[in-house]
Protein backbone atom coordinates (compact mmCIF):
# COMPACT_ATOMS: atom_id res chain seq x y z
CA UNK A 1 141.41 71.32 149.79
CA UNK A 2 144.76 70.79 151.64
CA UNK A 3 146.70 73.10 149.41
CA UNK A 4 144.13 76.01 150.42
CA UNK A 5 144.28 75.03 154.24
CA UNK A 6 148.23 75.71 154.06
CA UNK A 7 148.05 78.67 152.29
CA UNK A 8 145.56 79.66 154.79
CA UNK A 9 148.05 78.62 157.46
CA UNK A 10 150.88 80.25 155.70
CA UNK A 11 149.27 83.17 154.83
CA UNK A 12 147.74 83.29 159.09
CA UNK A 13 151.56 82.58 160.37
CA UNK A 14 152.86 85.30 157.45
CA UNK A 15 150.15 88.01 159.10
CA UNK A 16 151.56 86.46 162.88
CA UNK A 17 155.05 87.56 161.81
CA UNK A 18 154.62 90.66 160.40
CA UNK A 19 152.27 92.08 163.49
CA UNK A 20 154.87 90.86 165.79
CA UNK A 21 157.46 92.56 163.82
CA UNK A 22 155.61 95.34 164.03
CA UNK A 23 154.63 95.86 167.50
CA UNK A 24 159.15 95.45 167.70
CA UNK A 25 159.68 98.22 165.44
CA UNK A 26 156.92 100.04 167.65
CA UNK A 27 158.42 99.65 170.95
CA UNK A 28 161.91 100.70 169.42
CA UNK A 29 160.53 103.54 167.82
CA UNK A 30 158.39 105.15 170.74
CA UNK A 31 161.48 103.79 173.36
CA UNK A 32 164.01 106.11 170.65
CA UNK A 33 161.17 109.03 170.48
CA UNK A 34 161.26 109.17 174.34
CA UNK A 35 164.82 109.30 174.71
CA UNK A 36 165.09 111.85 171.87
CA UNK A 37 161.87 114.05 173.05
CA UNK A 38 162.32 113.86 177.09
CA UNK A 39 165.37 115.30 178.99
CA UNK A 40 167.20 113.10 181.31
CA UNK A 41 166.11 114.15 184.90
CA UNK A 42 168.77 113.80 187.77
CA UNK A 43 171.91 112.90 185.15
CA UNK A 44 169.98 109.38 185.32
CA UNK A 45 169.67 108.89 189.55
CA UNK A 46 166.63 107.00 190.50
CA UNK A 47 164.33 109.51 192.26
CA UNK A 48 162.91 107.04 194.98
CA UNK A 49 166.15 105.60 195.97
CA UNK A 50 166.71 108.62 197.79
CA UNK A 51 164.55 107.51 200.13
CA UNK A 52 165.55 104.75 201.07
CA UNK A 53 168.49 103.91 203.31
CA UNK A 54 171.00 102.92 200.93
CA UNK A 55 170.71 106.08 199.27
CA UNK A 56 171.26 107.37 196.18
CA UNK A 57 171.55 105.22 192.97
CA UNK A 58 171.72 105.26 189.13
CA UNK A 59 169.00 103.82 187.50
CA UNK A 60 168.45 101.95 184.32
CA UNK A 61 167.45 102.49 180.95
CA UNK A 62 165.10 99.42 181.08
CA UNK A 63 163.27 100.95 183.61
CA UNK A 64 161.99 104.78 182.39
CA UNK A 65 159.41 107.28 183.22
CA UNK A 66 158.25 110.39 181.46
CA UNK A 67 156.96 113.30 183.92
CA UNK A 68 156.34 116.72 183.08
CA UNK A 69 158.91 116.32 180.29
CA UNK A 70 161.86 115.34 182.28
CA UNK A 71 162.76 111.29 181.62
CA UNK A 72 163.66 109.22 184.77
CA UNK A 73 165.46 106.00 185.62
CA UNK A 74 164.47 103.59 187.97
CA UNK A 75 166.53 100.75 189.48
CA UNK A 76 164.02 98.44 189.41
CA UNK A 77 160.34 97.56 188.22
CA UNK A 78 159.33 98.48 191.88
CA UNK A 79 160.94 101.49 191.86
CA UNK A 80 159.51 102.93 188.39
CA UNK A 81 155.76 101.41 189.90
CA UNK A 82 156.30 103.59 192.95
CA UNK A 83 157.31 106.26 191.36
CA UNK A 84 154.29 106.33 188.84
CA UNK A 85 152.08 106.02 191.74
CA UNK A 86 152.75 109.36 193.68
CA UNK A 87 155.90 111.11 191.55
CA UNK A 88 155.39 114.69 193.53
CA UNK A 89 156.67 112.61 196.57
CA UNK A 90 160.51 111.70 195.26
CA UNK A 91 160.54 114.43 192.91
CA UNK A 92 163.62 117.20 194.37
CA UNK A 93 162.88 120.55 195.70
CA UNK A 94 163.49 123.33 193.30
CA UNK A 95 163.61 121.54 190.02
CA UNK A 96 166.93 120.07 191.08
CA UNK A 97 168.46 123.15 190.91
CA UNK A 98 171.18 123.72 194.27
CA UNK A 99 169.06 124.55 197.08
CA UNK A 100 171.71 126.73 198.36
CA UNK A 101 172.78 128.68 195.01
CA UNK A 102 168.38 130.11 195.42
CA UNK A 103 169.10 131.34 198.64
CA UNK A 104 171.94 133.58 196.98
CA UNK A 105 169.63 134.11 194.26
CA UNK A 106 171.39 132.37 191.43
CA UNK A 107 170.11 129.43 189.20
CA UNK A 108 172.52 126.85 189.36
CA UNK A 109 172.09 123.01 188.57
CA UNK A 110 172.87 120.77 191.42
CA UNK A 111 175.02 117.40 191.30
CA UNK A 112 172.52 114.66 192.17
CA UNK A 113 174.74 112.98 194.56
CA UNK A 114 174.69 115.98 196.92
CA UNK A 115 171.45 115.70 198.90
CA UNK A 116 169.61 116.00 202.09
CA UNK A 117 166.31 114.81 202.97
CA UNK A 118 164.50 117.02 205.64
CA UNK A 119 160.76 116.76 206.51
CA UNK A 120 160.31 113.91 203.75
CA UNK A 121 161.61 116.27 200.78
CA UNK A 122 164.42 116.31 198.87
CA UNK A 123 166.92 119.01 198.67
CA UNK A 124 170.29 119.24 196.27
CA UNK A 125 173.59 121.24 196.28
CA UNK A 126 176.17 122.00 193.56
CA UNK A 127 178.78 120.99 196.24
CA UNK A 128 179.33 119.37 199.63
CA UNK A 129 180.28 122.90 200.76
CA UNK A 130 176.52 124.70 199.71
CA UNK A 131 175.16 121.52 201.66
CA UNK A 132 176.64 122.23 205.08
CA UNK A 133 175.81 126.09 204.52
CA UNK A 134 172.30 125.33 204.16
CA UNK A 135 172.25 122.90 206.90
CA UNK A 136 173.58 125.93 208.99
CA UNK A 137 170.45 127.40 209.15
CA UNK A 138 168.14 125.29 206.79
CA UNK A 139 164.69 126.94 207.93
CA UNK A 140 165.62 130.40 207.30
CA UNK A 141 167.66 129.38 204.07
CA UNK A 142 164.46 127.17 203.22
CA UNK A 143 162.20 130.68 203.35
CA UNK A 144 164.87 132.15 200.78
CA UNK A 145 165.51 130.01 198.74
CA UNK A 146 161.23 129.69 198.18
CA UNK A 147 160.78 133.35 197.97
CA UNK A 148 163.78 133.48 195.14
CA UNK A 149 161.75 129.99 193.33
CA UNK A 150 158.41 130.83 193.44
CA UNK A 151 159.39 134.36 191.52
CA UNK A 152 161.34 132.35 189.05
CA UNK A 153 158.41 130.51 188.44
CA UNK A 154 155.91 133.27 187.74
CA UNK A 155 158.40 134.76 185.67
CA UNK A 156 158.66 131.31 183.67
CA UNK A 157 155.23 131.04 183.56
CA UNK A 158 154.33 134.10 181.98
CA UNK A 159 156.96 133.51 179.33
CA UNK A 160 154.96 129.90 178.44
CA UNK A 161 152.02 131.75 178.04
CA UNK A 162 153.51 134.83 175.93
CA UNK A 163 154.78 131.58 173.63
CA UNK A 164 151.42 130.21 173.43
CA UNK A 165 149.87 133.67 172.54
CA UNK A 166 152.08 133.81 169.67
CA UNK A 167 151.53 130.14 168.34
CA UNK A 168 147.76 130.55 168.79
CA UNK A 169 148.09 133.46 166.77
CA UNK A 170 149.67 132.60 163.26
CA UNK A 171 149.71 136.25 161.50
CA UNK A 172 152.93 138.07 160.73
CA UNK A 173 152.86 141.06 163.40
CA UNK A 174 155.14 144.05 162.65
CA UNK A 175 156.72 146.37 165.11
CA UNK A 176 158.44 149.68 164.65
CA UNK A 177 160.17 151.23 167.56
């Protein structure tokens, strides 16, 4: 009788150690998928600290969010929770692309420690010197720079659903031109 209540035991603490093994090897596995699978968003900035007076800051990898397929880095356990709660509001204008560089009609990635916050929204610039031009005249740049976006989007968004077309559709198509 006492032999089968410590097998029992063993065999209970045996099943203990392999679940919690397992649930390990699961949180390393979807942590690595996430990394591998999302792009880093703002070369690893924390999107809320932009709001706040200190400013801009790196975040950490212990603190990570997946929006929209970009991955983001929080400070903090606050920050991430704030974040999760209402993302549109510390996410940057334009993709995080240099405000400036749209008003001149050009794509071009902007340094995430080159910002401006105007009318609670956040707006980035390859360099201080496409900063202080759009400052210049930020309401008439801010028209551009939308009308230049918005057409890059409905151009992007037509090419996502040519893509989907052809997935949906699995045949071999041949063209002669």
């Amino acid at each position: 009788m006492l032999g089968k209540k410590i097998m029992k035991i063993t065999g209970l603490l045996f099943a203990f150690y392999l679940l919690t093994m397992n649930i390990a090897f699961a949180e390393s596995i979807d942590r690595a998928s996430v990394e591998k699978q999302a792009t880093l968003a703002l070369q690893g900035f924390d999107p809320t600290t932009y709001f706040n007076l200190s400013g801009a800051k790196q975040g950490s990898d212990a603190f990570q969010a997946v929006y929209m397929g970009q991955r983001y880095l929080f400070a903090n356990e606050k920050n991430q929770q704030k974040f999760a709660n209402n993302p549109a509001q510390y996410l940057p204008q334009f993709g995080a692309l240099c405000a400036h560089s749209l008003v001149m009609e050009k794509d071009v990635i902007a340094d995430p420690s080159i910002y401006t916050i105007e009318a609670g929204k956040l707006y980035m610039f390859v360099s201080q010197e496409a900063k202080s031009e759009w400052i210049k005249d930020s309401s008439k740049n801010l028209i551009a720079a939308t009308k230049h976006w918005q057409y890059k989007s409905e151009k992007r968004f037509e090419q996502i659903a040519a893509k989907k077309r052809w997935k949906k559709d699995n045949s071999v198509k041949l063209f002669t031109f």
